[in-house]
PDB file of N, CA and C in Angstrom:
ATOM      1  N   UNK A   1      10.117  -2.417 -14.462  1.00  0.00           N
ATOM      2  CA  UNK A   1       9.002  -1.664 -14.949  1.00  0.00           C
ATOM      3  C   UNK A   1       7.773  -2.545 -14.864  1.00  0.00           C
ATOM      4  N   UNK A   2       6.578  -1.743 -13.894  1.00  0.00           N
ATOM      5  CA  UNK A   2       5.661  -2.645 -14.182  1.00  0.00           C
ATOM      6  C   UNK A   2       4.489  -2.908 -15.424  1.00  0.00           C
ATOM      7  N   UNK A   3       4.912  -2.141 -16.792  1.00  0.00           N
ATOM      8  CA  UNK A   3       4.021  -1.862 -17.641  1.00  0.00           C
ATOM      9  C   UNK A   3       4.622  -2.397 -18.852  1.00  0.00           C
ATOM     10  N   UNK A   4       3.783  -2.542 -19.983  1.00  0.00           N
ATOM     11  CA  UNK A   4       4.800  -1.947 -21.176  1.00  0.00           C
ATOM     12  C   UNK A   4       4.449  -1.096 -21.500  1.00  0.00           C
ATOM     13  N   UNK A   5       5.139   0.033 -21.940  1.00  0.00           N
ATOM     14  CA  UNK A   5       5.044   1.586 -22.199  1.00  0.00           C
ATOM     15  C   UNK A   5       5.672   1.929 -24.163  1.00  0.00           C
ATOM     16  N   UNK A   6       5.651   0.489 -24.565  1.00  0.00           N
ATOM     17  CA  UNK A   6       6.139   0.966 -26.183  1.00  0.00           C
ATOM     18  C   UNK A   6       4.864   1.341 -26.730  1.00  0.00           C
ATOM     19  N   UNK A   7       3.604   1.457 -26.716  1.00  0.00           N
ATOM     20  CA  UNK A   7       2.592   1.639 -27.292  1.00  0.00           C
ATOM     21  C   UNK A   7       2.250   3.047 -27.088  1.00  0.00           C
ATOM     22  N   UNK A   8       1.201   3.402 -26.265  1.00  0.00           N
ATOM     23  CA  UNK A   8       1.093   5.133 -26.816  1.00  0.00           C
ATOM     24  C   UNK A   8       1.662   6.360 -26.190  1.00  0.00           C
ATOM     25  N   UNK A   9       1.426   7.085 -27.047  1.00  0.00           N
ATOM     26  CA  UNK A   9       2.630   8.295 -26.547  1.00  0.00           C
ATOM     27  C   UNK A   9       2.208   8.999 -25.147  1.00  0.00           C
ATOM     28  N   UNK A  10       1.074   8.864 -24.479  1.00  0.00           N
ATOM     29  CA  UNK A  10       0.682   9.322 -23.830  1.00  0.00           C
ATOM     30  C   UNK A  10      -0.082   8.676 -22.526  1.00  0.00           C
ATOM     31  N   UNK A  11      -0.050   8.532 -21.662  1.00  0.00           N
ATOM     32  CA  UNK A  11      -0.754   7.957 -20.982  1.00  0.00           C
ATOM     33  C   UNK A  11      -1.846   8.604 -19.647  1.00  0.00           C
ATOM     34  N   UNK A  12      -3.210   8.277 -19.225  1.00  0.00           N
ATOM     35  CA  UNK A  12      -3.392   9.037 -17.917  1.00  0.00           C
ATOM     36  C   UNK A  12      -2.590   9.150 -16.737  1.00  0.00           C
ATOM     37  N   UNK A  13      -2.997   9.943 -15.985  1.00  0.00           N
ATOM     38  CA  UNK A  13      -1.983  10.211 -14.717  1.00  0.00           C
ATOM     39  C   UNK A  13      -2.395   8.623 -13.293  1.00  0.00           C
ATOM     40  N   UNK A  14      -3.380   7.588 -13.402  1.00  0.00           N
ATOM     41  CA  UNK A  14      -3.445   6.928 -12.522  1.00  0.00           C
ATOM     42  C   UNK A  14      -2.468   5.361 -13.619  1.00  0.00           C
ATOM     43  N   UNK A  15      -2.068   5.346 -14.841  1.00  0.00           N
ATOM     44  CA  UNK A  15      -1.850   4.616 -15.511  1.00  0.00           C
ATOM     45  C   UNK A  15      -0.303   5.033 -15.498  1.00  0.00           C
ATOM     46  N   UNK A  16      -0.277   6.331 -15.194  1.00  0.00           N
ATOM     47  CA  UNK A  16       1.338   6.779 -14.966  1.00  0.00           C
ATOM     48  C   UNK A  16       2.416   6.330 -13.752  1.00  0.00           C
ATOM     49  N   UNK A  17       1.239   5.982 -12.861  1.00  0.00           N
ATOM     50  CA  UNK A  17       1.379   5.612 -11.136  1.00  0.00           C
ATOM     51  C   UNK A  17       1.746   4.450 -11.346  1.00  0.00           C
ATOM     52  N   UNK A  18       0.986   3.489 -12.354  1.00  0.00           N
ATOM     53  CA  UNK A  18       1.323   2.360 -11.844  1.00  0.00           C
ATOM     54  C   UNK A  18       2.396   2.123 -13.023  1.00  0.00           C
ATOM     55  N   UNK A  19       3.175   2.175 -14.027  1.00  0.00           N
ATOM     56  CA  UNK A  19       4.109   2.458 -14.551  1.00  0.00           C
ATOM     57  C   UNK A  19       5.202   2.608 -13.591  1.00  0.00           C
ATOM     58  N   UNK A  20       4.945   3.888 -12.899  1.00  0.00           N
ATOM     59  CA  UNK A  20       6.589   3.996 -12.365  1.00  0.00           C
ATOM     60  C   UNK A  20       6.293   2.993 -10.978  1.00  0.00           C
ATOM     61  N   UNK A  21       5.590   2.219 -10.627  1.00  0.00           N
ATOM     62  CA  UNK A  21       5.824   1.041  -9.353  1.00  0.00           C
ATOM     63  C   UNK A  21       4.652   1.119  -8.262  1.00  0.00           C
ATOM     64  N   UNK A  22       4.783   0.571  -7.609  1.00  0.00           N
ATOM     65  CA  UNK A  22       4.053   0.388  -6.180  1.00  0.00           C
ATOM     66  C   UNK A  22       5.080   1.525  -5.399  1.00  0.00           C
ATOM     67  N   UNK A  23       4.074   1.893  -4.616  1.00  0.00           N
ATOM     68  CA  UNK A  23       3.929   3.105  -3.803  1.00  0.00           C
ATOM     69  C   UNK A  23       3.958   4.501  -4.325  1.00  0.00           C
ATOM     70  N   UNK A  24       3.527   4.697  -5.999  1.00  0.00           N
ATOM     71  CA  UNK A  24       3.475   5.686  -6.338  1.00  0.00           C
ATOM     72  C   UNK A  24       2.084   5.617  -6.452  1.00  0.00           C
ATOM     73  N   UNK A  25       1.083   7.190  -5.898  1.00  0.00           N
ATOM     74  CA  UNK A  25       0.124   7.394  -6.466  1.00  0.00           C
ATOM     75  C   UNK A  25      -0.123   8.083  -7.097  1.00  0.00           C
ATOM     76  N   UNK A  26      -1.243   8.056  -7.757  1.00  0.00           N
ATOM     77  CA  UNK A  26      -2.000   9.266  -9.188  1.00  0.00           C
ATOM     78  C   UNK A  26      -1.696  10.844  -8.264  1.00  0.00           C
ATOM     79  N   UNK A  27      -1.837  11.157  -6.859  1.00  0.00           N
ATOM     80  CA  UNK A  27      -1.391  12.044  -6.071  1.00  0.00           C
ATOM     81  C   UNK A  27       0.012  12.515  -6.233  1.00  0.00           C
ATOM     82  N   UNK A  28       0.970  11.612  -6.104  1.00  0.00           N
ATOM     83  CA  UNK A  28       2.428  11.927  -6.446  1.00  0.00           C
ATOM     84  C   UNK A  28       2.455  12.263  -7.750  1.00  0.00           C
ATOM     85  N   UNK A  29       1.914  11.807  -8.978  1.00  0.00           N
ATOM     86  CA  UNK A  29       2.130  12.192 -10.110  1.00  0.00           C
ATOM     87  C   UNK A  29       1.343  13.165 -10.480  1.00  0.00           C
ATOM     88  N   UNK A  30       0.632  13.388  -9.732  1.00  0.00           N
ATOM     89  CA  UNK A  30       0.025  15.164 -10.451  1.00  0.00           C
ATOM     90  C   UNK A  30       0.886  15.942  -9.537  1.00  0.00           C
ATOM     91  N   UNK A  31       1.229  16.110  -8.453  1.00  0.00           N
ATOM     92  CA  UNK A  31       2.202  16.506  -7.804  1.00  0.00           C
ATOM     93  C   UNK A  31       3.472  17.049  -8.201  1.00  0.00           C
ATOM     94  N   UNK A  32       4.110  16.004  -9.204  1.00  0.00           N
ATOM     95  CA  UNK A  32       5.215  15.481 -10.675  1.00  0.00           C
ATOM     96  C   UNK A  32       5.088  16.925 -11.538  1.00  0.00           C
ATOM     97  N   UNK A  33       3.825  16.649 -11.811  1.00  0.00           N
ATOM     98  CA  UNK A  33       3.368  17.335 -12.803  1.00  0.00           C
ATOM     99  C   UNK A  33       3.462  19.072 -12.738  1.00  0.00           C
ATOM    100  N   UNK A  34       2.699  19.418 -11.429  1.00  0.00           N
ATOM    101  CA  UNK A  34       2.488  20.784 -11.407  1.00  0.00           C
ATOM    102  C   UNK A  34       3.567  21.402 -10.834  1.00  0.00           C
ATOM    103  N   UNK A  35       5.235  20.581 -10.342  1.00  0.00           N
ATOM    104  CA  UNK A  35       5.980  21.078 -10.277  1.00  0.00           C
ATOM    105  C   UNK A  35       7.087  20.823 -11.267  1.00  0.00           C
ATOM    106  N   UNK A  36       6.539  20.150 -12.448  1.00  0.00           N
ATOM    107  CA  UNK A  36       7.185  20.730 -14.018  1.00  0.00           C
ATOM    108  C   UNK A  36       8.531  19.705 -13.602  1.00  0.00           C
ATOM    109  N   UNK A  37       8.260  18.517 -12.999  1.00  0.00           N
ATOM    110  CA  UNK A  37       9.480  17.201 -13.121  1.00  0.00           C
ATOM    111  C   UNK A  37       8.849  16.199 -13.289  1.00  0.00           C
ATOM    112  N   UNK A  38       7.856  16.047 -14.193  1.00  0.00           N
ATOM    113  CA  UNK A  38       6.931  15.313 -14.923  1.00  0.00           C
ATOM    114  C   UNK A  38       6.290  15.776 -16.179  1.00  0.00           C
ATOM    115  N   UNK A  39       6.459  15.819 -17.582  1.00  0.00           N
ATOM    116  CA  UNK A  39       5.785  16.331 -18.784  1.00  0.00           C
ATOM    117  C   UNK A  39       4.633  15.648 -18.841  1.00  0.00           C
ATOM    118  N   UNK A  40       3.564  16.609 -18.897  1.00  0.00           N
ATOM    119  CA  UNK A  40       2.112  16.339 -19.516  1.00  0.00           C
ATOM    120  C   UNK A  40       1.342  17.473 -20.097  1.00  0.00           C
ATOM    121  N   UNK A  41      -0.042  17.132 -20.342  1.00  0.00           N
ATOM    122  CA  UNK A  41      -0.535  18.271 -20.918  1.00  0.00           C
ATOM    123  C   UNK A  41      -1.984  17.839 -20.579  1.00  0.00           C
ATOM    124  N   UNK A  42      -2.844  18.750 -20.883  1.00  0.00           N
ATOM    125  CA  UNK A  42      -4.670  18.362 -20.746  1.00  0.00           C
ATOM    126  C   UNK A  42      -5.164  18.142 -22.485  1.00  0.00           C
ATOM    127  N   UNK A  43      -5.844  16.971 -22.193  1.00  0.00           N
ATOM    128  CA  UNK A  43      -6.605  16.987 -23.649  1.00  0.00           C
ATOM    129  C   UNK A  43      -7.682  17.994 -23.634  1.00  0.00           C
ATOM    130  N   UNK A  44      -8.463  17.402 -24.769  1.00  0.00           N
ATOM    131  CA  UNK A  44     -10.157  17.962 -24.892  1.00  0.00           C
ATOM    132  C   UNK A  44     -10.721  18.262 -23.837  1.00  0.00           C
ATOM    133  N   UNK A  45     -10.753  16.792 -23.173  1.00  0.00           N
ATOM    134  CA  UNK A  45     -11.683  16.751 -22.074  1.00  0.00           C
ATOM    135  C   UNK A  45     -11.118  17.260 -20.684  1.00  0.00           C
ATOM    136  N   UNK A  46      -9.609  18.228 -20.687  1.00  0.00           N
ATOM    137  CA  UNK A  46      -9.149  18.564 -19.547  1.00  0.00           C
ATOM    138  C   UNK A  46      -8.557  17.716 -18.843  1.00  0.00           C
ATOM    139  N   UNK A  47      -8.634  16.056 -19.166  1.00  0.00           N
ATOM    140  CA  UNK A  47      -8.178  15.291 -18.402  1.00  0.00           C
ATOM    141  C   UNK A  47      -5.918  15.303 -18.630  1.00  0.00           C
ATOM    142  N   UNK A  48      -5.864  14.922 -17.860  1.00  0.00           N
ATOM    143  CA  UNK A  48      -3.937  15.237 -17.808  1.00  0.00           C
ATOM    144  C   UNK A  48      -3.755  14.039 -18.247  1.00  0.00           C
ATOM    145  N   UNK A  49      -2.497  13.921 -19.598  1.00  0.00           N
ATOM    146  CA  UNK A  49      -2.310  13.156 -20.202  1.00  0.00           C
ATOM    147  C   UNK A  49      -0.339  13.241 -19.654  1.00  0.00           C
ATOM    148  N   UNK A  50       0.201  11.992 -19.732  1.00  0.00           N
ATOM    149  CA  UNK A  50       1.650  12.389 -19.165  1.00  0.00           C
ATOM    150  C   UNK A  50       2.075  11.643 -20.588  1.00  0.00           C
ATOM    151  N   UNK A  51       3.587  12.320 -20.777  1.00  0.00           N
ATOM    152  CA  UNK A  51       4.282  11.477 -22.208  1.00  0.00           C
ATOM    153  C   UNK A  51       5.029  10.560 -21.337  1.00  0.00           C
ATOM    154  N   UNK A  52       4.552   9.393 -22.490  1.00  0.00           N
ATOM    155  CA  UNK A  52       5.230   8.111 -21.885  1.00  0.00           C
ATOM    156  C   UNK A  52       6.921   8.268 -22.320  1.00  0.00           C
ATOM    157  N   UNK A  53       7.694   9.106 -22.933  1.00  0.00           N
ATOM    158  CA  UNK A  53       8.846   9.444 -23.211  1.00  0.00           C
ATOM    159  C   UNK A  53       9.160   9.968 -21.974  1.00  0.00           C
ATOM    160  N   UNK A  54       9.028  10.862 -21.288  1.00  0.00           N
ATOM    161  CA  UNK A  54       9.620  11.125 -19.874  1.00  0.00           C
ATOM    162  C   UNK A  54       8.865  10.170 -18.823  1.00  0.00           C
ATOM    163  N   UNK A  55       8.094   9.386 -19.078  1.00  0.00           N
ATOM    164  CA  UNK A  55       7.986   8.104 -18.109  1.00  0.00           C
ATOM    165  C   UNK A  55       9.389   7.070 -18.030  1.00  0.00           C
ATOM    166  N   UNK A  56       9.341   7.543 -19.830  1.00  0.00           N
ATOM    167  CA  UNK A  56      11.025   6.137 -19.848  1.00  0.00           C
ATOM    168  C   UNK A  56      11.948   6.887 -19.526  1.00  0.00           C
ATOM    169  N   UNK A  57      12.325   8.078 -19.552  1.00  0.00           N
ATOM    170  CA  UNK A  57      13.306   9.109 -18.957  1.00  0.00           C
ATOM    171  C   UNK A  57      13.521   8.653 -17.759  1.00  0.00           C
ATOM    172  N   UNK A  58      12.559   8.875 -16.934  1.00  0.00           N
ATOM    173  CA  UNK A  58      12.387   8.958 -15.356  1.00  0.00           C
ATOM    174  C   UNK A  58      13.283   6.989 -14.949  1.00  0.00           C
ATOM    175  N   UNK A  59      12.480   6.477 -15.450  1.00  0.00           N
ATOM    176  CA  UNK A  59      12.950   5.093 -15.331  1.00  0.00           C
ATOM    177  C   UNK A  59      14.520   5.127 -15.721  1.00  0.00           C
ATOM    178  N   UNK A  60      14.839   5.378 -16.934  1.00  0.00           N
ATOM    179  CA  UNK A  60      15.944   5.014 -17.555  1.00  0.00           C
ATOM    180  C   UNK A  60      17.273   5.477 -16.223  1.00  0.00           C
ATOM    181  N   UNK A  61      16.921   6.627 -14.957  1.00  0.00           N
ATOM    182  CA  UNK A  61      17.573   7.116 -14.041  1.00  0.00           C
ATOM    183  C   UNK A  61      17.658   6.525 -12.948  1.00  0.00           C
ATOM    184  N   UNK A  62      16.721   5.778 -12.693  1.00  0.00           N
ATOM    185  CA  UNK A  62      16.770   4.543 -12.255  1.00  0.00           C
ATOM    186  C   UNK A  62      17.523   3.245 -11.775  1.00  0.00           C
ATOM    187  N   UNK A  63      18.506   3.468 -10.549  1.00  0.00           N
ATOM    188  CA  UNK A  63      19.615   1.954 -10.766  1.00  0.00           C
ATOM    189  C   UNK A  63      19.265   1.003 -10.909  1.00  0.00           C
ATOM    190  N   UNK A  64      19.854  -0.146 -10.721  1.00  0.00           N
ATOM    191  CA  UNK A  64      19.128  -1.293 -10.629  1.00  0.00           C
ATOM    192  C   UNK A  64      19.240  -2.076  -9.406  1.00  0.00           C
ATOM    193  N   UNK A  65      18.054  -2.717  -8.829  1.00  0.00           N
ATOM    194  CA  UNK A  65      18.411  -3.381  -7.358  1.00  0.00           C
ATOM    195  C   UNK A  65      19.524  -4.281  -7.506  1.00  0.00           C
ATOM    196  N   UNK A  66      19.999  -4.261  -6.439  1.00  0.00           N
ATOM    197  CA  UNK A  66      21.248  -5.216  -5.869  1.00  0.00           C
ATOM    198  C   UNK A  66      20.994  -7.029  -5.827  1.00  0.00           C
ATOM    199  N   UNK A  67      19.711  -7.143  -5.389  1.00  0.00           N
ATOM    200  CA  UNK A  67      19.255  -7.973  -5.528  1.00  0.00           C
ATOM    201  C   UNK A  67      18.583  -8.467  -6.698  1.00  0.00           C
ATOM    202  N   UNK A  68      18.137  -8.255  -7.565  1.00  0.00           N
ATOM    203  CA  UNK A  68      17.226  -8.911  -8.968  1.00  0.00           C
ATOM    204  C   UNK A  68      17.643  -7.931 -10.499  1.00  0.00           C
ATOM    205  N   UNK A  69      17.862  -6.751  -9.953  1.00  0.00           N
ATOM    206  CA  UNK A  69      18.458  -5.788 -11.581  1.00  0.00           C
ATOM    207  C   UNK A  69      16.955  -5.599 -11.934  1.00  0.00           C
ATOM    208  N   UNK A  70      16.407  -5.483 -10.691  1.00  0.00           N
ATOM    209  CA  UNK A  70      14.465  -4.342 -11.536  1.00  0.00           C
ATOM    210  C   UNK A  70      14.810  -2.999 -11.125  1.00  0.00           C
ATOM    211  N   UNK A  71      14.296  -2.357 -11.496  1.00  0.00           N
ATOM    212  CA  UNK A  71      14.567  -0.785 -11.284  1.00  0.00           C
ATOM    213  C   UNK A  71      14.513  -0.722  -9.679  1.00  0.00           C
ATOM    214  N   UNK A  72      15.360   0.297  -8.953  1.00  0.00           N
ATOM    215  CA  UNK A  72      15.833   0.072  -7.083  1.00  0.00           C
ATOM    216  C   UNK A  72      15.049   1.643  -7.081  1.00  0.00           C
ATOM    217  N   UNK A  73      13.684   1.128  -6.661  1.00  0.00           N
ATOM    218  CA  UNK A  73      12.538   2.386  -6.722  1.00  0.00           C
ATOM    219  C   UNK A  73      12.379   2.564  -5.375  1.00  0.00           C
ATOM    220  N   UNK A  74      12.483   2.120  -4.268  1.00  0.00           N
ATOM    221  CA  UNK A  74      12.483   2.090  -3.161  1.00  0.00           C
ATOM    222  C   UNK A  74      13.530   1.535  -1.758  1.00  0.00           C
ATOM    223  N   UNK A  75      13.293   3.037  -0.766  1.00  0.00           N
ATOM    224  CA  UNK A  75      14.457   3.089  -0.200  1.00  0.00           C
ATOM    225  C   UNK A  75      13.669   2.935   1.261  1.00  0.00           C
ATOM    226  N   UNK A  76      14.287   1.952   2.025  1.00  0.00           N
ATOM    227  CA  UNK A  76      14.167   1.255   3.181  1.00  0.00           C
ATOM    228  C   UNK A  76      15.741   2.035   4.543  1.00  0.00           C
ATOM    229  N   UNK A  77      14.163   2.247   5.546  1.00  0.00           N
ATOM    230  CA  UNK A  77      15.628   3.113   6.513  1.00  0.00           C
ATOM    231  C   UNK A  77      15.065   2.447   8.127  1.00  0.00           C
ATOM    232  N   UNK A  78      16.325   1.685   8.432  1.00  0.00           N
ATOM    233  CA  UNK A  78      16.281   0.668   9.049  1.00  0.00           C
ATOM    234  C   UNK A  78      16.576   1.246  10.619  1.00  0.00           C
ATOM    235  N   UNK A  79      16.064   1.485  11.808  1.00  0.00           N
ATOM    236  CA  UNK A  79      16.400   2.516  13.001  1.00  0.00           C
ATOM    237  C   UNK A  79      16.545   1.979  14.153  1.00  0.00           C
ATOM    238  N   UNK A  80      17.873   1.831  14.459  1.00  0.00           N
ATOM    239  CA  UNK A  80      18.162   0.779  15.641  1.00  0.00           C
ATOM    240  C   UNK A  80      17.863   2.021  16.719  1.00  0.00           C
ATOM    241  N   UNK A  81      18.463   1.650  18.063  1.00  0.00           N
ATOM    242  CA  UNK A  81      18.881   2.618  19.204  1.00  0.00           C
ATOM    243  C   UNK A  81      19.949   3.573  18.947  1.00  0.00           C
ATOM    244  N   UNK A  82      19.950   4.772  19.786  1.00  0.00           N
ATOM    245  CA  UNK A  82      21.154   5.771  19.746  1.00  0.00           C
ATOM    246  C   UNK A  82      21.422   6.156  18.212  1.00  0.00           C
ATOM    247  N   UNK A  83      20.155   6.151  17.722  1.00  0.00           N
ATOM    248  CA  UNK A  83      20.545   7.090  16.458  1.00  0.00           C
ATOM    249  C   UNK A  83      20.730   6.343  15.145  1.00  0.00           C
ATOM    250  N   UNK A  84      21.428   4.938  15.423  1.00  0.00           N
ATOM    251  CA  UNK A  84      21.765   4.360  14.051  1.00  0.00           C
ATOM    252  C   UNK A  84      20.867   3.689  13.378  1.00  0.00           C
ATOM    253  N   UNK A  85      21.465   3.970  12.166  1.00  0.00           N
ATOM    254  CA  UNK A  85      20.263   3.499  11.235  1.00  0.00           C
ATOM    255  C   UNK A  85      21.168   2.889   9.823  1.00  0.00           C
ATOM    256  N   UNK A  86      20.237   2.068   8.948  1.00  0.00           N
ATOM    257  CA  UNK A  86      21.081   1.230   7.960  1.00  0.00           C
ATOM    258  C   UNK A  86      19.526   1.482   6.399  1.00  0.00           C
ATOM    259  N   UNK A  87      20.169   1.862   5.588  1.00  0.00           N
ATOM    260  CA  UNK A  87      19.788   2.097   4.292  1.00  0.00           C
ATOM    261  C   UNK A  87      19.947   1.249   3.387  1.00  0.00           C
ATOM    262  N   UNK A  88      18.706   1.133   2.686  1.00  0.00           N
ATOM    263  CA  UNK A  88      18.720   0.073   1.648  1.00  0.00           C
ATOM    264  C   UNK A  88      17.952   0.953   0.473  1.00  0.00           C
ATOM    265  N   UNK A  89      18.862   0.428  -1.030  1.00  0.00           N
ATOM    266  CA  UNK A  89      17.426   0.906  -1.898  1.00  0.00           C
ATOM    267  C   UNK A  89      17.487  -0.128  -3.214  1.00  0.00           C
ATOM    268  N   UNK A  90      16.292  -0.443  -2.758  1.00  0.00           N
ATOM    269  CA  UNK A  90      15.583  -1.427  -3.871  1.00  0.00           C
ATOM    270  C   UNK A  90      14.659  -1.309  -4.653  1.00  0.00           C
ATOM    271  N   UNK A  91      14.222  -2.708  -5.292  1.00  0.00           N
ATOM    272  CA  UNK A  91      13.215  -2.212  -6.167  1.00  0.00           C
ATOM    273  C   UNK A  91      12.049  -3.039  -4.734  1.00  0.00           C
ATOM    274  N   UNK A  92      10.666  -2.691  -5.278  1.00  0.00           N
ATOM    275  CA  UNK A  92       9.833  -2.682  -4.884  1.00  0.00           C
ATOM    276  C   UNK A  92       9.576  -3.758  -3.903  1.00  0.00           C
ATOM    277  N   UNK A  93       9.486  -5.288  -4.834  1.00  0.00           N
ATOM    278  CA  UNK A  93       9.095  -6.311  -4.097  1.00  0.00           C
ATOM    279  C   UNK A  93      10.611  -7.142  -3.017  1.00  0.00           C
ATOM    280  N   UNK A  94      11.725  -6.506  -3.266  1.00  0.00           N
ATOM    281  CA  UNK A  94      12.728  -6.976  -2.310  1.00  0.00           C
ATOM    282  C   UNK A  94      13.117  -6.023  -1.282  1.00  0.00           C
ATOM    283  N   UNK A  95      12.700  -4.851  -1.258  1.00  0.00           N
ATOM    284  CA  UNK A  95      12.133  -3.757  -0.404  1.00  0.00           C
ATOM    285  C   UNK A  95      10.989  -4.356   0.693  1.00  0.00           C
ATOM    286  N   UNK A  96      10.162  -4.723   0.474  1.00  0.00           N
ATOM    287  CA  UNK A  96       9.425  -5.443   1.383  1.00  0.00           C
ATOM    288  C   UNK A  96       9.927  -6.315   1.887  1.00  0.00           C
ATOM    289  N   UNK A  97      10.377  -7.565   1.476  1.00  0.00           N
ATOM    290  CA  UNK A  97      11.288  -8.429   2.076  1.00  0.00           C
ATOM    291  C   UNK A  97      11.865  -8.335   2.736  1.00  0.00           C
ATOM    292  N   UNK A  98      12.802  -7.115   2.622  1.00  0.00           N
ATOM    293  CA  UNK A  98      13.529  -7.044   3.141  1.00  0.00           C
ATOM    294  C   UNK A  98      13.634  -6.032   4.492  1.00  0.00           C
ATOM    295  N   UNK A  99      12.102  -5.472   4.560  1.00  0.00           N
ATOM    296  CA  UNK A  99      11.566  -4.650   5.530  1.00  0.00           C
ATOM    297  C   UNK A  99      10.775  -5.845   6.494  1.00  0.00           C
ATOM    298  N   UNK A 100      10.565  -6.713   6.103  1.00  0.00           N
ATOM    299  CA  UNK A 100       9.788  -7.827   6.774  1.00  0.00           C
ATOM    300  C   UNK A 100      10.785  -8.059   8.139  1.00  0.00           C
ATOM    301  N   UNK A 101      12.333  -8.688   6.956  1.00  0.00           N
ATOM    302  CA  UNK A 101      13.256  -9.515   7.707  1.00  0.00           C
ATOM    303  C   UNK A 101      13.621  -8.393   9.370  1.00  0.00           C
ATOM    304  N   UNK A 102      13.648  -7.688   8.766  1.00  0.00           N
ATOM    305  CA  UNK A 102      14.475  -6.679   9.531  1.00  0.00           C
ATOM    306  C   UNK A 102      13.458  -6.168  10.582  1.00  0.00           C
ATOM    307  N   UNK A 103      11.928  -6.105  10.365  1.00  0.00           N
ATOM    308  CA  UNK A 103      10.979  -6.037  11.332  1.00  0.00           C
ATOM    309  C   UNK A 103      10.915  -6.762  12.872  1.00  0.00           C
ATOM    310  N   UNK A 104      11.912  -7.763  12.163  1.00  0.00           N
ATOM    311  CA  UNK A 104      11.406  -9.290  13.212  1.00  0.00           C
ATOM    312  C   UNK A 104      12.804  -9.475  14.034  1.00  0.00           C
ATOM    313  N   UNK A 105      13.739  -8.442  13.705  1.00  0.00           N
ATOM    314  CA  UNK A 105      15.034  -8.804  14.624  1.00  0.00           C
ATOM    315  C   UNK A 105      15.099  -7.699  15.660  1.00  0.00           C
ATOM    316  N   UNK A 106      15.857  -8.179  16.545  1.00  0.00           N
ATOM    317  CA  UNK A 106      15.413  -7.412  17.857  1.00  0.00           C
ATOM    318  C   UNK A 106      16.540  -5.669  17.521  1.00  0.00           C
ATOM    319  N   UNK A 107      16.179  -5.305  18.660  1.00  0.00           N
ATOM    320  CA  UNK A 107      16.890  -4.268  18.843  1.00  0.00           C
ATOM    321  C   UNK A 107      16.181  -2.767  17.399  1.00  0.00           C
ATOM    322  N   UNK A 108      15.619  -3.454  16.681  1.00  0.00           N
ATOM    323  CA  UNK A 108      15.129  -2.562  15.886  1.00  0.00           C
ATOM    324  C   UNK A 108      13.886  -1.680  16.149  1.00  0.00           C
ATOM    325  N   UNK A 109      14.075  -0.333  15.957  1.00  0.00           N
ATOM    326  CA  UNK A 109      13.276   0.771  16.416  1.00  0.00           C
ATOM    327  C   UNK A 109      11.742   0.778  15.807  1.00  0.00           C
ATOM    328  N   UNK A 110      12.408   0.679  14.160  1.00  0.00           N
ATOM    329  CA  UNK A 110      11.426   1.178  13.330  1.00  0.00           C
ATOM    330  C   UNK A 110      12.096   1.168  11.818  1.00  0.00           C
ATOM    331  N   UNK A 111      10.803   0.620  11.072  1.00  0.00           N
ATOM    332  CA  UNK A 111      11.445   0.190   9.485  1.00  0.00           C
ATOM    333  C   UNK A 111      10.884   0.915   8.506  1.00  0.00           C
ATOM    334  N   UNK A 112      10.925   2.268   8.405  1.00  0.00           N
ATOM    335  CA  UNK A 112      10.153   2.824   6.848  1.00  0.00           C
ATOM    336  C   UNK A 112      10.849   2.560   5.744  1.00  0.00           C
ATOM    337  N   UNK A 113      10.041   2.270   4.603  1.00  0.00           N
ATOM    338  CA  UNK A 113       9.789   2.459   3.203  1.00  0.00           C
ATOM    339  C   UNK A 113       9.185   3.685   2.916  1.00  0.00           C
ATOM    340  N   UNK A 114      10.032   4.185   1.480  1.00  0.00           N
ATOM    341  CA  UNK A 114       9.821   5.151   0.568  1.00  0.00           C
ATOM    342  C   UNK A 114       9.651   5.093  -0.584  1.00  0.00           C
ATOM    343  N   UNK A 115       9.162   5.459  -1.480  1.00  0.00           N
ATOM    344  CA  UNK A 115       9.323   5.364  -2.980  1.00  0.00           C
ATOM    345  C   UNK A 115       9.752   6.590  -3.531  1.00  0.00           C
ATOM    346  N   UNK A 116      10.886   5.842  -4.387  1.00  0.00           N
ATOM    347  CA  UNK A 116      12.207   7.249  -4.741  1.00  0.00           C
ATOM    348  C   UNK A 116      11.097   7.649  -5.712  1.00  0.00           C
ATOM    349  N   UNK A 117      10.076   7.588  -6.272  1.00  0.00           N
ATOM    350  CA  UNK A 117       9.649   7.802  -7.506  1.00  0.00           C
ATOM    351  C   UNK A 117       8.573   8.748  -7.369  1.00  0.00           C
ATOM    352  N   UNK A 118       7.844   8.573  -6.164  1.00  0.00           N
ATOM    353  CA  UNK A 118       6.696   9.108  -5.890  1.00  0.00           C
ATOM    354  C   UNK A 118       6.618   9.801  -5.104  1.00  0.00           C
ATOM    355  N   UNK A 119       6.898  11.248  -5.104  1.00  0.00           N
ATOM    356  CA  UNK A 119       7.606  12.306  -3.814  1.00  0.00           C
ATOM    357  C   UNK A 119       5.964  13.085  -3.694  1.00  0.00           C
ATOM    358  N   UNK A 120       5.996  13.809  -2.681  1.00  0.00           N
ATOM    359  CA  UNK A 120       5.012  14.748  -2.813  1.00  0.00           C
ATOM    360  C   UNK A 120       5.779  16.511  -3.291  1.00  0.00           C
TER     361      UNK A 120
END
């Protein structure tokens, strides 16, 4: 988790982004939102407030990487020739790493990253 989230019950939607990790944006989480797999509501000022209780929900579903035990928020799809391909899902910063390594060895097509967290 990149936050601490014990303090208020509520948080904005670009403060929600960075909570659930890198590669989620304030876009994915209103996204979250208006298809009702994200709880929030509008204050006074109309602005969208998300409960930090289904922030820890969302997390708590969360495995843990293979490598370090941080939340495995991101999934790496690795695309050799003739089709094959090799899957990884990590958390954020060994996701890169590990998209780096795999950039630089031959025979490889193409390396996307995803973030399980931040869908459209």
């Amino acid at each position: 988790m990149s936050k601490d989230i014990d303090g208020p019950e509520s948080v904005s939607i670009s403060e929600a982004a960075t909570i659930l990790g890198a590669g989620v944006t304030p876009q994915n989480v209103r996204s979250r939102i208006l298809r009702g797999t994200l709880n929030a509501y509008k204050n006074n000022n109309d602005d969208w407030r998300v409960l930090v209780a289904d922030l820890k929900r969302i997390l708590k579903e969360v495995e843990a990487c293979d490598n370090c035990a941080k939340p495995a928020t991101t999934k790496i799809i690795v695309k050799y020739h003739f089709h094959d391909r090799v899957e990884f899902i990590l958390c954020n910063e060994c996701a890169r790493t590990t998209a780096s390594a795999y950039s630089q060895r031959g025979g490889v097509l193409e390396v996307a990253i995803h973030s399980l967290l931040g869908e459209d």
